[in-house]
Protein backbone atom coordinates (compact mmCIF):
# COMPACT_ATOMS: atom_id res chain seq x y z
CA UNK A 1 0.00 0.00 0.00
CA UNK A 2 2.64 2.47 0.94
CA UNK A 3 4.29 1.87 -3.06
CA UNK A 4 0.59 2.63 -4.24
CA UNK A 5 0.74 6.16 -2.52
CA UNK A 6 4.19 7.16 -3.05
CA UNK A 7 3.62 6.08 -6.84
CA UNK A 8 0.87 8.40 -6.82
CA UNK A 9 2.30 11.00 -4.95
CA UNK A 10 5.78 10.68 -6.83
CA UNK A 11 4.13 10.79 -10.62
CA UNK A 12 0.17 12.43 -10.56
CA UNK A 13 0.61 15.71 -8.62
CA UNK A 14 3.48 17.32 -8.76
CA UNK A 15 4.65 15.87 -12.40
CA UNK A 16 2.03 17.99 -14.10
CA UNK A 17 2.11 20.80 -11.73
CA UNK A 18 6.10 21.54 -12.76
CA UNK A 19 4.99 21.40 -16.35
CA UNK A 20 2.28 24.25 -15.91
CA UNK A 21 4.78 26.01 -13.81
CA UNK A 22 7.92 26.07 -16.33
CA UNK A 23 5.12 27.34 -18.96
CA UNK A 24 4.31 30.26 -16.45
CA UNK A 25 7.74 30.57 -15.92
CA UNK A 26 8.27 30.62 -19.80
CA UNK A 27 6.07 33.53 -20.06
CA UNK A 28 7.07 35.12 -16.61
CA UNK A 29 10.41 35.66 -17.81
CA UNK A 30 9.40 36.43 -21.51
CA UNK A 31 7.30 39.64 -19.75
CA UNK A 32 10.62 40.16 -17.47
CA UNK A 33 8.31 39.51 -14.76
CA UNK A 34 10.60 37.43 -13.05
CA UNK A 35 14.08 37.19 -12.68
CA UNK A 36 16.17 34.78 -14.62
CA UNK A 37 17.68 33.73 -11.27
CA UNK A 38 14.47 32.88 -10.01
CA UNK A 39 13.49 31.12 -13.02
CA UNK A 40 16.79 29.11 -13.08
CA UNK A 41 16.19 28.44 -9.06
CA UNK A 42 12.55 27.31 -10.11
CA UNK A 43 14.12 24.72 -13.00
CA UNK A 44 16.95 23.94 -10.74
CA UNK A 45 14.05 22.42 -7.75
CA UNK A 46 12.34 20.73 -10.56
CA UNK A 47 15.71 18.68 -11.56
CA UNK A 48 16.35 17.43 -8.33
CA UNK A 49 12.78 16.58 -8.12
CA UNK A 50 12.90 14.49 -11.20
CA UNK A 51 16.11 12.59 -9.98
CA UNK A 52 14.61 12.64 -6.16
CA UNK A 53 11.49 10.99 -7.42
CA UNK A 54 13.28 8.48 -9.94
CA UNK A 55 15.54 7.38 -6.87
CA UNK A 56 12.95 7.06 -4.46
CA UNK A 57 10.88 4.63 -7.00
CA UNK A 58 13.29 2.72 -7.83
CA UNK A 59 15.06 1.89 -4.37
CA UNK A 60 11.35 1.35 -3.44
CA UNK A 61 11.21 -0.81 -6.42
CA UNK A 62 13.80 -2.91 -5.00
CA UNK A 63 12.84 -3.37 -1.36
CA UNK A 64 9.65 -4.62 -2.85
CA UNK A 65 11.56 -7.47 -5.04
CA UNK A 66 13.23 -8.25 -1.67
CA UNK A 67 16.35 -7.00 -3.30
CA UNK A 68 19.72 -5.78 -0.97
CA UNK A 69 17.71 -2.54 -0.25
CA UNK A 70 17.73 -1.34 3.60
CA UNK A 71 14.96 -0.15 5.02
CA UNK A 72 16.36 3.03 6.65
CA UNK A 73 18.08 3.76 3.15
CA UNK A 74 13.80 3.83 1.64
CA UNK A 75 13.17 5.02 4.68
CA UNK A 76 15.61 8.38 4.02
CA UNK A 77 14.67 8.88 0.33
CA UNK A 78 10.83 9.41 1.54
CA UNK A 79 11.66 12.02 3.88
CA UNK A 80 13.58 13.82 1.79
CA UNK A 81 11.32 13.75 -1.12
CA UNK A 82 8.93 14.64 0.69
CA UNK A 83 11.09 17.84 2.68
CA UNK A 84 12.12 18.61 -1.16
CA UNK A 85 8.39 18.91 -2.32
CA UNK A 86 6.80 20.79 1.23
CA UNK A 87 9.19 23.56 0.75
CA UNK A 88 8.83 23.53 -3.30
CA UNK A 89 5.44 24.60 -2.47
């Protein structure tokens, strides 16, 4: 159950939410209504996302084979995809 929700959590919400916001940002920083250093901060946070979220799946991926995965190693990658996407938002 706990792969279930982090699958959702890792792929539904915030997967098409960072695609709506680089189009904002796109046109935020066409306008020079935002700085380029914010928008590169923005894209930046979206990256590590992307390789966050990839990690976490797959390492969960693993422990659910019953592969050489530990438990507090799972374990870390949840909290800190989850600390990564709290203060994204």
């Amino acid at each position: 159950m706990l792969v279930v929700a982090l699958c959702y959590l890792t792929r539904f919400p915030d997967v098409p939410h960072h695609l709506l916001e680089d189009r904002m940002d796109e046109r935020l920083l066409a306008k020079k209504a935002l700085t380029a250093e914010s928008g590169h901060e923005i894209e930046e946070q979206h990256t590590t996302l992307i390789q966050d979220r990839r990690d976490l799946l797959r390492d969960l991926g693993a422990a659910t084979r019953g592969e050489n995965m530990s438990q507090k190693l799972v374990d870390t990658r949840i909290q800190i995809y989850a600390e990564r996407l709290r203060h994204k938002g």
